[in-house]
N, C-alpha and C. Protein backbone atom coordinates (compact mmCIF):
# COMPACT_ATOMS: atom_id res chain seq x y z
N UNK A 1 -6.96 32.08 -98.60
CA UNK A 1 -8.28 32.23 -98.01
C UNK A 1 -8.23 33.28 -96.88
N UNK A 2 -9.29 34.56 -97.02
CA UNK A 2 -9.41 35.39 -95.98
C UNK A 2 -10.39 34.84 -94.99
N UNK A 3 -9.60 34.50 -93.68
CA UNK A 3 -10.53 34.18 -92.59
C UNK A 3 -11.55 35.44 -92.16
N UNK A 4 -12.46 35.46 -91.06
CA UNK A 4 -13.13 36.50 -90.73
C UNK A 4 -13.25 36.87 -89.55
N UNK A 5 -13.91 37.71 -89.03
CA UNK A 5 -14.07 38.50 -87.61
C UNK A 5 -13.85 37.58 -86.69
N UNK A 6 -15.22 36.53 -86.30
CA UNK A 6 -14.52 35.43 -85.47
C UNK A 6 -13.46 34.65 -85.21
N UNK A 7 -12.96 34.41 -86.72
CA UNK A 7 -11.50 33.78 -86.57
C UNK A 7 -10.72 34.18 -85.73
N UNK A 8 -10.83 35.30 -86.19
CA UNK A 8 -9.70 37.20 -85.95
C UNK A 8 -9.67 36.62 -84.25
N UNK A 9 -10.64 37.22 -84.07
CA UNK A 9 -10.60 37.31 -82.21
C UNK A 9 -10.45 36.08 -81.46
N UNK A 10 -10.90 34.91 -82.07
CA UNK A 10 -10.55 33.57 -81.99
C UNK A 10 -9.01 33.20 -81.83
N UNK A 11 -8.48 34.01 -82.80
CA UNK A 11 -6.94 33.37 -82.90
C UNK A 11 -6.02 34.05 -82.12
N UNK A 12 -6.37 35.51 -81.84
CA UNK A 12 -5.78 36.68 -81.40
C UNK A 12 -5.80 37.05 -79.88
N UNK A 13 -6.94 36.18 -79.17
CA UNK A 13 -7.02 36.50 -77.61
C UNK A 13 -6.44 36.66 -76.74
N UNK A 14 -5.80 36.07 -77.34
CA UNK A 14 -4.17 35.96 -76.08
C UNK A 14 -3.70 37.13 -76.04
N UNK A 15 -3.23 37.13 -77.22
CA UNK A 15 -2.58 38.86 -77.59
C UNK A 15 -3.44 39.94 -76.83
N UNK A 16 -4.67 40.19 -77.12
CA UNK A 16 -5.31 40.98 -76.58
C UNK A 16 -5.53 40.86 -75.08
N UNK A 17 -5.43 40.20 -74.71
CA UNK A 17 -5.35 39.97 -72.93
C UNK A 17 -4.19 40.46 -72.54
N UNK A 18 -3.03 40.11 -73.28
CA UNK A 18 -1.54 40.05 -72.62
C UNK A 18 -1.30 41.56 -72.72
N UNK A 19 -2.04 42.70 -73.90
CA UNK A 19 -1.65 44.16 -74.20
C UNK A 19 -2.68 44.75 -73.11
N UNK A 20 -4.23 44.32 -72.74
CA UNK A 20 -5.05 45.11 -72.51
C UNK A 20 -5.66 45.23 -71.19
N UNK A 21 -5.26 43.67 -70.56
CA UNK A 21 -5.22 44.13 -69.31
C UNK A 21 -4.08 44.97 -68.09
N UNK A 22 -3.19 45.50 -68.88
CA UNK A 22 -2.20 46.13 -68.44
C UNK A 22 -2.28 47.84 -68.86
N UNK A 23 -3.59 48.07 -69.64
CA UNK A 23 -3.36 49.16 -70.47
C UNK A 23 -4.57 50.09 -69.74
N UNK A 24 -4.86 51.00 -69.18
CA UNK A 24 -6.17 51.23 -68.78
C UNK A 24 -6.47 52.80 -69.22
N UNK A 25 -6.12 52.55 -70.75
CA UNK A 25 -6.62 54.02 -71.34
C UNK A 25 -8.29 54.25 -71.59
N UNK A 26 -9.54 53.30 -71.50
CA UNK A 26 -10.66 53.36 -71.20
C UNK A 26 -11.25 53.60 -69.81
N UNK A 27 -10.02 53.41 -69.24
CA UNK A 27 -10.58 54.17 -67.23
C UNK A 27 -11.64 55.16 -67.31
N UNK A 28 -11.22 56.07 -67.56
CA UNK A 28 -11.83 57.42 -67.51
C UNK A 28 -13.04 57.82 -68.04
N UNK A 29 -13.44 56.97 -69.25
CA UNK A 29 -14.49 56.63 -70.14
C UNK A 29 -15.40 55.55 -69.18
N UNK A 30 -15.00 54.65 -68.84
CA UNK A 30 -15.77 53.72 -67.78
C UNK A 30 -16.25 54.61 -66.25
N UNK A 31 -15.22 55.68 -66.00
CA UNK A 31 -15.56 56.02 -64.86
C UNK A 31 -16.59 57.19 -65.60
N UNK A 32 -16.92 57.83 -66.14
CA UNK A 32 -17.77 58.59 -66.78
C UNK A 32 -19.00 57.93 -67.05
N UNK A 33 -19.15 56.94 -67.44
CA UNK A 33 -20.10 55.82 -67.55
C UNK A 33 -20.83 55.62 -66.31
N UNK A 34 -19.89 55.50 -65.43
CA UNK A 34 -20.09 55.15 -63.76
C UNK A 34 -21.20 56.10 -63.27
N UNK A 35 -20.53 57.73 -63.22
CA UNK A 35 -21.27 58.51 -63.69
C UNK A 35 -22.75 58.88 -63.22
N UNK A 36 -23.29 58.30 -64.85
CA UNK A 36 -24.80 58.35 -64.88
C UNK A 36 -25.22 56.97 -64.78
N UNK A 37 -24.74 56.03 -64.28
CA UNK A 37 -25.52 54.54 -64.09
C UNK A 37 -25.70 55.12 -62.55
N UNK A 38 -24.46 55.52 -62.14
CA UNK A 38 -24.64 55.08 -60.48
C UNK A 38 -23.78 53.85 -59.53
N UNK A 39 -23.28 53.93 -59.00
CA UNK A 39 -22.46 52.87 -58.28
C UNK A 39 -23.33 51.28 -57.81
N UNK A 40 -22.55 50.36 -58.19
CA UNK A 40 -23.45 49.20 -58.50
C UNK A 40 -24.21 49.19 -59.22
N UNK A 41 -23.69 49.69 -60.13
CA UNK A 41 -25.44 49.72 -61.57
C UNK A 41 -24.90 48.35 -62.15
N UNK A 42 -26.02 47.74 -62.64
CA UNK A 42 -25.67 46.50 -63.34
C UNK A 42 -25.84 46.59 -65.15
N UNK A 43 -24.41 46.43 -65.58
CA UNK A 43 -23.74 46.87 -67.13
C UNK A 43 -23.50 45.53 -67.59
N UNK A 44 -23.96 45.82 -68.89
CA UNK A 44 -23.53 44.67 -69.80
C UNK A 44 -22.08 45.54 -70.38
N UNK A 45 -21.19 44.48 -70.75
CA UNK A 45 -19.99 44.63 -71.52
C UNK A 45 -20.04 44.02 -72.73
N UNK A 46 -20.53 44.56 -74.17
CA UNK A 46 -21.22 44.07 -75.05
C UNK A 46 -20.07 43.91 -76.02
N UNK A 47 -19.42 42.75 -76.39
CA UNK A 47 -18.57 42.55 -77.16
C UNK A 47 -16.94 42.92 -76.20
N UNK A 48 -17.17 42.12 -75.33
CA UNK A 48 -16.09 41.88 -73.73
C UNK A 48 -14.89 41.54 -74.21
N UNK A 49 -14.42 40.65 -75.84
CA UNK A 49 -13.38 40.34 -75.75
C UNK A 49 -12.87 39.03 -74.31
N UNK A 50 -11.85 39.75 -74.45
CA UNK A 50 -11.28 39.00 -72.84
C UNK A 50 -11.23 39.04 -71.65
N UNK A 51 -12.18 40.38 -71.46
CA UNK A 51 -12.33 40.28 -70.29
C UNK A 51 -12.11 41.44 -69.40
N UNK A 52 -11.30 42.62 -70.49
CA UNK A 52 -10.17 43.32 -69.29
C UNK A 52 -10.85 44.79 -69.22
N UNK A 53 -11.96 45.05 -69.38
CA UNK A 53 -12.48 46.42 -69.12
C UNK A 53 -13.66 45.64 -68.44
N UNK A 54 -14.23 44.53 -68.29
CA UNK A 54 -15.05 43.87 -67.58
C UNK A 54 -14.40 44.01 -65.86
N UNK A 55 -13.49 43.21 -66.38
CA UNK A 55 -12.75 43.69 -65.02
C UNK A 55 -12.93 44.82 -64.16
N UNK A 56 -12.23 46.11 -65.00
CA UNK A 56 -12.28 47.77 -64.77
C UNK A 56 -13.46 47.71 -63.94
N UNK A 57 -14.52 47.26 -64.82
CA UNK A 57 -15.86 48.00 -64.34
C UNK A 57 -15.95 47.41 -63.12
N UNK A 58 -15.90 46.46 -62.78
CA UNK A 58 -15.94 45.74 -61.55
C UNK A 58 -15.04 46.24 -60.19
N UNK A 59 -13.89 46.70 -60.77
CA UNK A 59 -12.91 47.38 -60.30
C UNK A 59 -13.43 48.57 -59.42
N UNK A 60 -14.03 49.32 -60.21
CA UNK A 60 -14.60 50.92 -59.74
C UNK A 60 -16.10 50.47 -59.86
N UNK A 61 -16.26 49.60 -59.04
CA UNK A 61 -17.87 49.47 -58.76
C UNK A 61 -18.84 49.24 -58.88
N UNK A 62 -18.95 48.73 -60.54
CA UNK A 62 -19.96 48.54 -61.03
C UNK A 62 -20.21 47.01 -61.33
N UNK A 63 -21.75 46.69 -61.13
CA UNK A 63 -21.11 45.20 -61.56
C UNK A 63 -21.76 44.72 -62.77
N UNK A 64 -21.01 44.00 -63.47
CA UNK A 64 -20.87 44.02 -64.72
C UNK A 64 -20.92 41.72 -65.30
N UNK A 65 -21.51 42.36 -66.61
CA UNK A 65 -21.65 41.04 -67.03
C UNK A 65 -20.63 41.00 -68.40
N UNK A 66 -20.03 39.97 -69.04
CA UNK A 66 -19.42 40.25 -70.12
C UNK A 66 -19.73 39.45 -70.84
N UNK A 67 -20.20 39.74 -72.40
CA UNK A 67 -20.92 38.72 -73.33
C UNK A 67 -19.72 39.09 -74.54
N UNK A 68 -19.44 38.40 -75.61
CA UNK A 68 -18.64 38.11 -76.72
C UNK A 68 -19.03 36.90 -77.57
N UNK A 69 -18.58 36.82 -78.89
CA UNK A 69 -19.01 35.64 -80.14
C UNK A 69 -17.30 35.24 -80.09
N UNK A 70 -16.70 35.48 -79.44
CA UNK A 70 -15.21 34.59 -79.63
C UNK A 70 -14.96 33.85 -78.49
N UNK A 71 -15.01 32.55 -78.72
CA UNK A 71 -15.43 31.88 -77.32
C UNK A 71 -13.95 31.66 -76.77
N UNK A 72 -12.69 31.71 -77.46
CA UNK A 72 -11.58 31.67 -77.18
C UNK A 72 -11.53 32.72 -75.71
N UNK A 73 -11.75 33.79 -76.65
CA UNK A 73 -11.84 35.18 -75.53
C UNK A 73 -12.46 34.76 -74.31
N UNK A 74 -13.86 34.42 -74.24
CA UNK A 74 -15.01 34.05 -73.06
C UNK A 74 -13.98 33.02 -72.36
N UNK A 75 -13.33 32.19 -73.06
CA UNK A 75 -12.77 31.29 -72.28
C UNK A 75 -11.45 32.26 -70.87
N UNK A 76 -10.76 32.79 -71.84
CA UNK A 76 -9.64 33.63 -70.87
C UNK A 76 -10.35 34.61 -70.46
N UNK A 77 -11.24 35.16 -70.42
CA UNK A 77 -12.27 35.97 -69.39
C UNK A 77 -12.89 35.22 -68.34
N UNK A 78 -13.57 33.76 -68.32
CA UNK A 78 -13.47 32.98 -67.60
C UNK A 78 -12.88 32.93 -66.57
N UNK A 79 -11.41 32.63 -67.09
CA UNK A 79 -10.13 32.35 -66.49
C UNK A 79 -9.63 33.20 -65.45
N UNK A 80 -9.53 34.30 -65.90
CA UNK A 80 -8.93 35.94 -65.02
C UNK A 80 -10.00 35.81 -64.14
N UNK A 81 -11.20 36.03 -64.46
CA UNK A 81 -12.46 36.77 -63.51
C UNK A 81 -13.36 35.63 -63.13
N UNK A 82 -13.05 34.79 -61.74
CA UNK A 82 -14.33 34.07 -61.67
C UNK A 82 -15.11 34.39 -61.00
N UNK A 83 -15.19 36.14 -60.45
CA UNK A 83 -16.33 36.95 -59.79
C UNK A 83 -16.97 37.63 -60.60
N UNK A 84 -16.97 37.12 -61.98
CA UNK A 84 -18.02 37.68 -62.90
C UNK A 84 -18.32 36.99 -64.08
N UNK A 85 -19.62 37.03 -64.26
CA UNK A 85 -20.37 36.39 -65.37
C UNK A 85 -19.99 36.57 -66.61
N UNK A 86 -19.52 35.24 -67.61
CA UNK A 86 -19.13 35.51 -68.91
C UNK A 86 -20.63 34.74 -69.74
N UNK A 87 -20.82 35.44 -70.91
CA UNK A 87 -21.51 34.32 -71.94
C UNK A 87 -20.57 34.53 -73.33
N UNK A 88 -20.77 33.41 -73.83
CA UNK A 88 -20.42 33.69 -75.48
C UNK A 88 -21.84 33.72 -76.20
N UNK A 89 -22.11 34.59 -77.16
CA UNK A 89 -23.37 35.05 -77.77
C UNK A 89 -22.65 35.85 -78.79
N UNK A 90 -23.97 36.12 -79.79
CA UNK A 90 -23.82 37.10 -81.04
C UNK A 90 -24.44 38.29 -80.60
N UNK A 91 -24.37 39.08 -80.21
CA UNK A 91 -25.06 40.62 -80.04
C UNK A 91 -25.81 40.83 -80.72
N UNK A 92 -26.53 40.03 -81.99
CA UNK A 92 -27.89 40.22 -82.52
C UNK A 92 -28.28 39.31 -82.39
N UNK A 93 -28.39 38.45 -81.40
CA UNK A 93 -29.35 37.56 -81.01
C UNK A 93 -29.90 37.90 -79.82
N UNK A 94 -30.98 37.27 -79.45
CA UNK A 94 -31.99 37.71 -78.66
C UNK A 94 -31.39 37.30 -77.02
N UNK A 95 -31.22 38.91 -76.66
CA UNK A 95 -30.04 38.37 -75.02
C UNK A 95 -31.28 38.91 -74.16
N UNK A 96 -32.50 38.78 -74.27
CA UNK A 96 -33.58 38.84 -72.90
C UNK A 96 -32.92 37.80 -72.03
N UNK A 97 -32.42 36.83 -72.00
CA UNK A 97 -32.08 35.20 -71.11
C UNK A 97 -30.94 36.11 -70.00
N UNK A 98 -30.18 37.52 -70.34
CA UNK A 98 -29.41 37.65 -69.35
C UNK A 98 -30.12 38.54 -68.53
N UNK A 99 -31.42 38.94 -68.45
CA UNK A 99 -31.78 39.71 -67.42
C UNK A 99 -31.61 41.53 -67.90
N UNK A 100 -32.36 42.05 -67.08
CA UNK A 100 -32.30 43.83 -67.72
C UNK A 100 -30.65 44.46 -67.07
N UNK A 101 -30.81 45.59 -67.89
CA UNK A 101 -29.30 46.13 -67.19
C UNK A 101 -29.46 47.89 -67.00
N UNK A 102 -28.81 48.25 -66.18
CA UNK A 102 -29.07 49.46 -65.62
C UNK A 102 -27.72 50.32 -67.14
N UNK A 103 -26.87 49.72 -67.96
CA UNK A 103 -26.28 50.45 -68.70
C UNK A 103 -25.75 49.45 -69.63
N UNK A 104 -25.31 49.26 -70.87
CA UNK A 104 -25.03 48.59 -71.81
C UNK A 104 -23.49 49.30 -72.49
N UNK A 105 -22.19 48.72 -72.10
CA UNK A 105 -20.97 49.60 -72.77
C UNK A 105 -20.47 49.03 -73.56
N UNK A 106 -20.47 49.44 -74.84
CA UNK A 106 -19.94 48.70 -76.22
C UNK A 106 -18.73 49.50 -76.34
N UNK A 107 -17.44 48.40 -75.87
CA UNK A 107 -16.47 49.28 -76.49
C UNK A 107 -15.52 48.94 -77.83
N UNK A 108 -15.95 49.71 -78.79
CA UNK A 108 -15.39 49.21 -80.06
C UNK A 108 -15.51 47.53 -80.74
N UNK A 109 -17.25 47.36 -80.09
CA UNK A 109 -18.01 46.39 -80.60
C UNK A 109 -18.64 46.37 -81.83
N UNK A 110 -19.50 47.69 -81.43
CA UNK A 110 -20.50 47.97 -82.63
C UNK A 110 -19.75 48.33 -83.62
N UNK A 111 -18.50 48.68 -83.86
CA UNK A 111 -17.97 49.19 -85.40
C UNK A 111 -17.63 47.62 -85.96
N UNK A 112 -18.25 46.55 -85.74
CA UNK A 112 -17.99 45.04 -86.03
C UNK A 112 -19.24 44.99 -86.96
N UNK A 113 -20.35 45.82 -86.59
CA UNK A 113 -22.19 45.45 -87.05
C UNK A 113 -22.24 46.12 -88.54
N UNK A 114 -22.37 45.60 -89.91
CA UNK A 114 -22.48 45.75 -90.77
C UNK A 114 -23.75 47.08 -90.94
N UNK A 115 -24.11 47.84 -91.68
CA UNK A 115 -25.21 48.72 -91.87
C UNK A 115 -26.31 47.67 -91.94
N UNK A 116 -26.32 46.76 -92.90
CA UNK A 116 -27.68 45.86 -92.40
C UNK A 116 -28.38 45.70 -91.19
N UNK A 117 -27.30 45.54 -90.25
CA UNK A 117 -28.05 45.30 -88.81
C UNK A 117 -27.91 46.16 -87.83
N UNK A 118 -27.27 46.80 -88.49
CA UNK A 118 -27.76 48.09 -87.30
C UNK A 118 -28.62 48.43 -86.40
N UNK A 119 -29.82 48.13 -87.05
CA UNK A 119 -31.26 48.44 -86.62
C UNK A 119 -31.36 47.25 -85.47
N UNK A 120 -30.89 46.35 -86.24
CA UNK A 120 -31.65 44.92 -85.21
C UNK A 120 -30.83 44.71 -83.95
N UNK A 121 -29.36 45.38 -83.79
CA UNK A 121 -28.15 45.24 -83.19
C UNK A 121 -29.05 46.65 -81.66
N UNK A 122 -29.49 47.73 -82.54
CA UNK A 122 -29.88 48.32 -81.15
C UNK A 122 -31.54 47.99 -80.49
N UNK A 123 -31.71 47.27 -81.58
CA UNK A 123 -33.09 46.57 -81.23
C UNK A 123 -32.80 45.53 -79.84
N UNK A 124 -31.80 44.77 -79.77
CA UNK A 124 -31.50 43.83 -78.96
C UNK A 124 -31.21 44.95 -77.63
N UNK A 125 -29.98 45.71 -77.85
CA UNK A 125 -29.66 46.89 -76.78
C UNK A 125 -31.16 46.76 -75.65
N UNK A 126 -31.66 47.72 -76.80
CA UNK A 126 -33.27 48.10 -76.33
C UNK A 126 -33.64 47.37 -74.86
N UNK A 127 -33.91 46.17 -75.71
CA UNK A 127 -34.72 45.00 -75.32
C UNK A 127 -34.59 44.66 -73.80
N UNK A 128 -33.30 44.86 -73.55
CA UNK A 128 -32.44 44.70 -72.11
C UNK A 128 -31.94 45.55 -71.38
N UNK A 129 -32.66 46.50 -71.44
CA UNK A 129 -32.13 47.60 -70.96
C UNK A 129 -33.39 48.05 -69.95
N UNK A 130 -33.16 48.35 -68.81
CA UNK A 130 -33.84 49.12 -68.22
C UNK A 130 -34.60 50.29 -68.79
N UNK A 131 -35.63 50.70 -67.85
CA UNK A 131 -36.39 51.97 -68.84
C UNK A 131 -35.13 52.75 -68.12
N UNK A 132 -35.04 54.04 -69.05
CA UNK A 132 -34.00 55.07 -68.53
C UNK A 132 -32.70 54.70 -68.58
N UNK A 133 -32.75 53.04 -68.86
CA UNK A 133 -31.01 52.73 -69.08
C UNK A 133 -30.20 53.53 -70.33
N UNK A 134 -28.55 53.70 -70.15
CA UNK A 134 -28.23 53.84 -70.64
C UNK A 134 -27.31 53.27 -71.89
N UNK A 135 -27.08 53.72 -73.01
CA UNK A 135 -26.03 52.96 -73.79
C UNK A 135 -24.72 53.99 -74.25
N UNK A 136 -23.61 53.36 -73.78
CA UNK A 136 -22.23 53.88 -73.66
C UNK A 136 -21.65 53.13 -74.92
N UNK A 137 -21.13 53.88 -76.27
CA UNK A 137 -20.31 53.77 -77.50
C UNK A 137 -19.33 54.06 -77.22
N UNK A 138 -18.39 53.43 -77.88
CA UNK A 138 -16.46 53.62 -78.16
C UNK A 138 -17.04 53.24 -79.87
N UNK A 139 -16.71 54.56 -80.45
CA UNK A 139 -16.71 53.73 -82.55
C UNK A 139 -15.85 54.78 -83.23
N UNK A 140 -15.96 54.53 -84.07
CA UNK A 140 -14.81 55.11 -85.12
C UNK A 140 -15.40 56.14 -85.63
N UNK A 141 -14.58 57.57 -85.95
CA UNK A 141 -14.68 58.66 -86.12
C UNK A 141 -15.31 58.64 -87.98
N UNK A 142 -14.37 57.32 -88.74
CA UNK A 142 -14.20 57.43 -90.22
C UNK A 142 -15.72 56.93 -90.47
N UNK A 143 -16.30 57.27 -91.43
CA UNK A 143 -17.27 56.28 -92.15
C UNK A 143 -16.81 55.06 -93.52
N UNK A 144 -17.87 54.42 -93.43
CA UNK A 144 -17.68 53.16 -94.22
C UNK A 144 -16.67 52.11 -93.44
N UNK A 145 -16.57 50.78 -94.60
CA UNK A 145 -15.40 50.10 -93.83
C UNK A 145 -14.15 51.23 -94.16
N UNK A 146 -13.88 50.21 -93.00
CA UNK A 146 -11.96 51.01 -92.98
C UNK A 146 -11.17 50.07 -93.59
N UNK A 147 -10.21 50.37 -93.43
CA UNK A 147 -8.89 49.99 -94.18
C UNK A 147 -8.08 48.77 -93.10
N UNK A 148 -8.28 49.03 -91.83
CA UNK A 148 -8.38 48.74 -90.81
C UNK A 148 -8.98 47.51 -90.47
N UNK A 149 -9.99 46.73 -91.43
CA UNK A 149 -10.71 45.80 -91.19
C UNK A 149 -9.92 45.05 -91.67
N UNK A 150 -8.84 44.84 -92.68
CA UNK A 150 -7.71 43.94 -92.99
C UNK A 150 -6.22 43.58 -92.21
N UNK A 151 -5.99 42.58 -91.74
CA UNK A 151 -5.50 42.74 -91.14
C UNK A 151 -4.08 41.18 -91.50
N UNK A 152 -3.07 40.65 -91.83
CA UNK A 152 -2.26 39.88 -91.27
C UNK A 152 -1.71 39.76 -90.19
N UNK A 153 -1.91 38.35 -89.46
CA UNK A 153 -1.10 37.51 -87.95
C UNK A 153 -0.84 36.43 -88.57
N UNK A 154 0.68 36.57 -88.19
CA UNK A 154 1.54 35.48 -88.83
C UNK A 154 0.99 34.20 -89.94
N UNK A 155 1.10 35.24 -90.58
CA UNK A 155 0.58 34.92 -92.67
C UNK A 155 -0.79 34.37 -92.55
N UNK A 156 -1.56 34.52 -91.68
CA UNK A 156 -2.99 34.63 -91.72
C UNK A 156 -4.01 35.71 -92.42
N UNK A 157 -4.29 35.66 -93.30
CA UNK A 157 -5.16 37.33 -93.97
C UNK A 157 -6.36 36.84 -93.13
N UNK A 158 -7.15 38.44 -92.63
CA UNK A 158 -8.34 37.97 -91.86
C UNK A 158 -9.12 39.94 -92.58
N UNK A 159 -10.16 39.84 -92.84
CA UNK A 159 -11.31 40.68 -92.61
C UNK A 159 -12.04 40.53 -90.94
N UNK A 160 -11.77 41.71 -90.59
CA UNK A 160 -12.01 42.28 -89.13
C UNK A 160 -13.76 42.82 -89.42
N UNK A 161 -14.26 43.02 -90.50
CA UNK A 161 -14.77 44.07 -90.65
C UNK A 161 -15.49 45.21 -89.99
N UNK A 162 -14.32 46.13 -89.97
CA UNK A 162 -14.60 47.17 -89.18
C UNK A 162 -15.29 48.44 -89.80
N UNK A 163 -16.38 49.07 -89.19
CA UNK A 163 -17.09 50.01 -89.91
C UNK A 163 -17.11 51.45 -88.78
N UNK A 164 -17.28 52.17 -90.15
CA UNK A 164 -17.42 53.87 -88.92
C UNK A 164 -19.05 54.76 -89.82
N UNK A 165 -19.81 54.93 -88.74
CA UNK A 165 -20.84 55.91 -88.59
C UNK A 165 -21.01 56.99 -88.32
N UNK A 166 -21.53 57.38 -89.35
CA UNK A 166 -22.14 59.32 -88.43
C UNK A 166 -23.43 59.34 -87.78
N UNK A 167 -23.17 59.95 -86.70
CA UNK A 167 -24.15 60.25 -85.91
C UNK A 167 -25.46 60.11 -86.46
N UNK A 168 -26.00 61.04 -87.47
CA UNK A 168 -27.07 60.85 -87.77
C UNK A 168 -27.29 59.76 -88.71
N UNK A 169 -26.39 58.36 -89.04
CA UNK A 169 -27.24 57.10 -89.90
C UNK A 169 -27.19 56.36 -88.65
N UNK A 170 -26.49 56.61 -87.44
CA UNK A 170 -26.51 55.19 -86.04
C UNK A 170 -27.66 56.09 -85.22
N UNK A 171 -28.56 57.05 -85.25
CA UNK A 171 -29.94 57.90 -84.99
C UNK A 171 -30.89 57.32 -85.49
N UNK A 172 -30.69 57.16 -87.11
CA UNK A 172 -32.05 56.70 -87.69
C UNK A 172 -32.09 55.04 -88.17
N UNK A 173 -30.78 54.54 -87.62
CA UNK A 173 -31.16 52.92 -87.16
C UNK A 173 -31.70 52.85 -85.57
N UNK A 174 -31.73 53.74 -84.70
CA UNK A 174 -32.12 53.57 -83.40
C UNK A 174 -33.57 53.60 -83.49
N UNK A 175 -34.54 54.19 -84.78
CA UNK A 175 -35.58 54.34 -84.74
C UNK A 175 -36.87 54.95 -83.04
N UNK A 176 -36.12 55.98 -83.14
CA UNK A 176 -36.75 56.91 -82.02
C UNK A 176 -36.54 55.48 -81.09
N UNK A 177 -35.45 54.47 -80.23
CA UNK A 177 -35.44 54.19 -79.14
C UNK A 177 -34.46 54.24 -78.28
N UNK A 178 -33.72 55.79 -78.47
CA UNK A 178 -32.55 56.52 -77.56
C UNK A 178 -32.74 57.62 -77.96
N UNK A 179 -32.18 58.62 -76.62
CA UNK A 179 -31.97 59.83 -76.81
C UNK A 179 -30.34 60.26 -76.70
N UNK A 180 -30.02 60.82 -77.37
CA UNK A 180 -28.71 61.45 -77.12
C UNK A 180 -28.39 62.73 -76.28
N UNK A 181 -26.97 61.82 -75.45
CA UNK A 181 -27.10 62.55 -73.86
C UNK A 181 -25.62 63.22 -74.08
N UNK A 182 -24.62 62.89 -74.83
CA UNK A 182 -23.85 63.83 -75.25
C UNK A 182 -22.46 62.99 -76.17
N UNK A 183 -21.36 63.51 -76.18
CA UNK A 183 -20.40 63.26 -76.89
C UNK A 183 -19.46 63.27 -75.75
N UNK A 184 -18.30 62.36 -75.19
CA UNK A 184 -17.54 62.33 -74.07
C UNK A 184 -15.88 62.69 -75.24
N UNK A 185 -15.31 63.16 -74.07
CA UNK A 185 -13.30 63.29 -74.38
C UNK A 185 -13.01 62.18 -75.09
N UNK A 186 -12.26 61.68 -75.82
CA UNK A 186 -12.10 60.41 -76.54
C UNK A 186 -10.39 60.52 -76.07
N UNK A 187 -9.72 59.06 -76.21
CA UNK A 187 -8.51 58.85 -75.94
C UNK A 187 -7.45 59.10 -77.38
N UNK A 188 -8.42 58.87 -78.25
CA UNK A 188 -7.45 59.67 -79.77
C UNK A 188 -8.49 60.21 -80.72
N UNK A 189 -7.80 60.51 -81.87
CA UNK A 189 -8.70 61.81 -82.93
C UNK A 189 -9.43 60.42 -83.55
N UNK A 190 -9.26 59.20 -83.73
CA UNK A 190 -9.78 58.33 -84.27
C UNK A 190 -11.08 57.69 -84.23
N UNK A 191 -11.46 58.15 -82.54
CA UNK A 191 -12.47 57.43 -81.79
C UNK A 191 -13.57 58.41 -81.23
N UNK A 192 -14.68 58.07 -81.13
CA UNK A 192 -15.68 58.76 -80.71
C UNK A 192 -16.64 58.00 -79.46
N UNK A 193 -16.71 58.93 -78.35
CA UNK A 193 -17.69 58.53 -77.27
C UNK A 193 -19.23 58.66 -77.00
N UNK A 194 -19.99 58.15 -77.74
CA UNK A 194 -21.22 58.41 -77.49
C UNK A 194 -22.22 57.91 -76.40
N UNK A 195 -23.10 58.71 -75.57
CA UNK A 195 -23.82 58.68 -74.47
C UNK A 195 -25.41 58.80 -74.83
N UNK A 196 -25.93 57.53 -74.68
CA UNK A 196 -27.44 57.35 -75.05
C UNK A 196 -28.30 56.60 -73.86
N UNK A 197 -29.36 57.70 -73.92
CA UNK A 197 -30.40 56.78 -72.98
C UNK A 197 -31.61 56.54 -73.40
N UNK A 198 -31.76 55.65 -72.97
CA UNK A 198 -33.39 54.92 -73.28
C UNK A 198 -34.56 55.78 -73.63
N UNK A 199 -35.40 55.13 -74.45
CA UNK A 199 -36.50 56.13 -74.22
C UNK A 199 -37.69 55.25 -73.99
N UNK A 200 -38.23 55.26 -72.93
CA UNK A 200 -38.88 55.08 -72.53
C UNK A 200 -41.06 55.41 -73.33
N UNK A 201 -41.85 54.60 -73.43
CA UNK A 201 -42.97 55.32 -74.32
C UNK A 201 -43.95 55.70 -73.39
């Protein structure tokens, strides 16, 4: 039996805490972020994991909320950070309950959102976002699923399912409600930084 995404991050948290809060190759990408929010801008961390770029942001100034569907994770984010707000949630469910945010940073969240929901995934973004807020991407360079979405931990088979977009099909799921503000340095040839702001009617 192939377990799935939740399992995945469910079973795996630890691991990912123990590699990632020690690793701070998204610095530079967060401080770029920093940027155009502004110091003390208030950021969602949309698909937080455990916690450890929640941290960052908090780190260099910004203050930050961290939401995730692996409650394992929320739990050891909890744990590390009790000067910042965790929820466990699905990112296509309706997150008006956390209040607006001056920037929204998905890092290597959204390549989790099937093409079905695409639409409804930046519909939520939208929703919570300040007028003029921004939305900060980490996603995958490849299109379709990857290869990458399969994965064994100790004789566990799990579907990750991980997906990669081109610019112009994650445009015309935004349905005219972002503008594109540019393309940032990426940390490998694999990954892509995208910079979106609100649009306001």
């Amino acid at each position: 039996m192939v377990k799935g995404i939740k399992d995945y991050y469910d079973d795996t948290s630890s691991t990912w805490a123990n590699v990632w809060y020690e690793n701070d190759t998204m610095l530079p990408f967060l401080e770029s972020c920093k940027e155009l929010v502004g110091d003390n801008a208030r950021v969602l961390d949309l698909g937080c994991n455990a916690g450890y770029e929640t941290r960052r942001m908090k780190n260099i100034g910004l203050n930050p909320v961290g939401l995730d569907f692996s409650s394992k994770s929320i739990e050891i984010a909890k744990d590390k950070n009790n000067d910042i707000e965790f929820y466990c949630d699905n990112m296509l469910n309706d997150l008006t309950y956390l209040g607006k945010f001056d920037g929204v940073i998905a890092i290597a969240s959204i390549i989790h959102i099937d093409e079905k929901d695409l639409e409804l995934c930046f519909k939520r973004i939208y929703e919570i976002l300040n007028d003029n807020g921004y939305l900060f991407m980490v996603l995958r360079k490849e299109e379709g699923k990857l290869s990458t979405s399969y994965q064994t931990v100790d004789n566990v088979d799990y579907d990750r399912e991980v997906y990669g977009y081109s610019k112009k099909l994650l445009e015309e799921k935004m349905n005219n409600k972002f503008k594109f503000i540019k393309e940032g340095d990426t940390h490998d040839e694999h990954w892509v930084y995208y910079y979106y702001q609100k649009l306001t009617k």
